[in-house]
Protein backbone atom coordinates (compact mmCIF):
# COMPACT_ATOMS: atom_id res chain seq x y z
CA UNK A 1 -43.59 3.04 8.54
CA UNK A 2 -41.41 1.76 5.84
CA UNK A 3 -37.88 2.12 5.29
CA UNK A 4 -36.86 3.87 1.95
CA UNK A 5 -33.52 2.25 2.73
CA UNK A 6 -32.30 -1.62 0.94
CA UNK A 7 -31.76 -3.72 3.43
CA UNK A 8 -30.14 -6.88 3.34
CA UNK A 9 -28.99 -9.84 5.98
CA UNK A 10 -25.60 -11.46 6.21
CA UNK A 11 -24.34 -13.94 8.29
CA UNK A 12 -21.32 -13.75 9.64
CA UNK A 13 -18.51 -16.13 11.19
CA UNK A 14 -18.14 -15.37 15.45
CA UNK A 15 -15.10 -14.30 15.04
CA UNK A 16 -16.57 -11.10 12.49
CA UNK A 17 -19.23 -10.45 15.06
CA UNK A 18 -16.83 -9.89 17.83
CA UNK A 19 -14.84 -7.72 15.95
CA UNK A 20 -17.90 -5.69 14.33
CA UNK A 21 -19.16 -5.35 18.08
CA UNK A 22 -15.87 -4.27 19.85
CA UNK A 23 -15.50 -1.68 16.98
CA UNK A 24 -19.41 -0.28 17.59
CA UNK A 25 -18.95 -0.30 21.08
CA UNK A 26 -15.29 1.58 20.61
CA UNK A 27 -17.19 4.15 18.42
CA UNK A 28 -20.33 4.13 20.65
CA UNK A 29 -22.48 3.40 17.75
CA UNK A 30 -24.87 0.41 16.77
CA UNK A 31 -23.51 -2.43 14.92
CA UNK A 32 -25.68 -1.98 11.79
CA UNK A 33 -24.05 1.60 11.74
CA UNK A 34 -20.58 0.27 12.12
CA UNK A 35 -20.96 -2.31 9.34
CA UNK A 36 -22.45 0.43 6.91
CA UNK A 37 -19.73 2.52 7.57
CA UNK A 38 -17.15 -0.40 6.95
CA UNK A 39 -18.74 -1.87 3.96
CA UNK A 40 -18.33 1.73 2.36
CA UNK A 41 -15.13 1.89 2.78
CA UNK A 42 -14.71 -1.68 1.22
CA UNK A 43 -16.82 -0.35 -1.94
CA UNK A 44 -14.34 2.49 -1.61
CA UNK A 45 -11.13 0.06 -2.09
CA UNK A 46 -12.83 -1.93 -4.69
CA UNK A 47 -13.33 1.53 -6.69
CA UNK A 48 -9.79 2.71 -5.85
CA UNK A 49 -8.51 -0.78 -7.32
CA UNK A 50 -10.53 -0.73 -10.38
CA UNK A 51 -9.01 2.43 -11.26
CA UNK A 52 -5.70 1.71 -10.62
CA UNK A 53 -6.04 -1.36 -13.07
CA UNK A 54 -7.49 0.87 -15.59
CA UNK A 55 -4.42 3.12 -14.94
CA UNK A 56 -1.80 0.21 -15.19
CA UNK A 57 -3.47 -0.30 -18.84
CA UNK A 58 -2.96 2.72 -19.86
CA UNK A 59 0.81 3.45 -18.28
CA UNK A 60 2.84 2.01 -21.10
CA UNK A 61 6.03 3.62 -22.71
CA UNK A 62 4.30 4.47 -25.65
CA UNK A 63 1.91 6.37 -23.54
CA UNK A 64 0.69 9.65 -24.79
CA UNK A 65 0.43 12.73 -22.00
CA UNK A 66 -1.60 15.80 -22.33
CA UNK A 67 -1.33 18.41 -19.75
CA UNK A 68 -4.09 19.27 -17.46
CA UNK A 69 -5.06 22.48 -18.98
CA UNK A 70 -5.24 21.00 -22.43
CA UNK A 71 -8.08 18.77 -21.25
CA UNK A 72 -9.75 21.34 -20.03
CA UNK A 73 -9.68 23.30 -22.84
């Protein structure tokens, strides 16, 4: 049956694969888990980094606040 899932290949250096494998086998789960789980946390970073750029834009001295229950309103 077909997966609904994307699925892609990547190579990786030895040095990766060891790594991904001794952190599977730590977790007791399959490689292809493991390097799902890590590349969402390195989406997660990227994110976190793009809005901390965004936020270093914005953070001048001329910077206008508004409190939180004013946006809200």
């Amino acid at each position: 049956m077909p997966t609904t899932k994307y699925r892609i290949n990547v190579s990786v250096p030895k040095d990766v694969e060891m790594a991904l494998q001794r952190l599977a086998k730590r977790d007791d789960v399959p490689c292809a888990s493991k390097a799902l789980e890590l590349i969402k946390t390195a989406l997660e970073l990227e994110e976190d980094q793009v809005w901390n750029r965004l936020a270093l834009k914005r953070d001048t001295k001329k910077a206008k606040f508004v409190s939180h229950q004013k946006v809200w309103e």
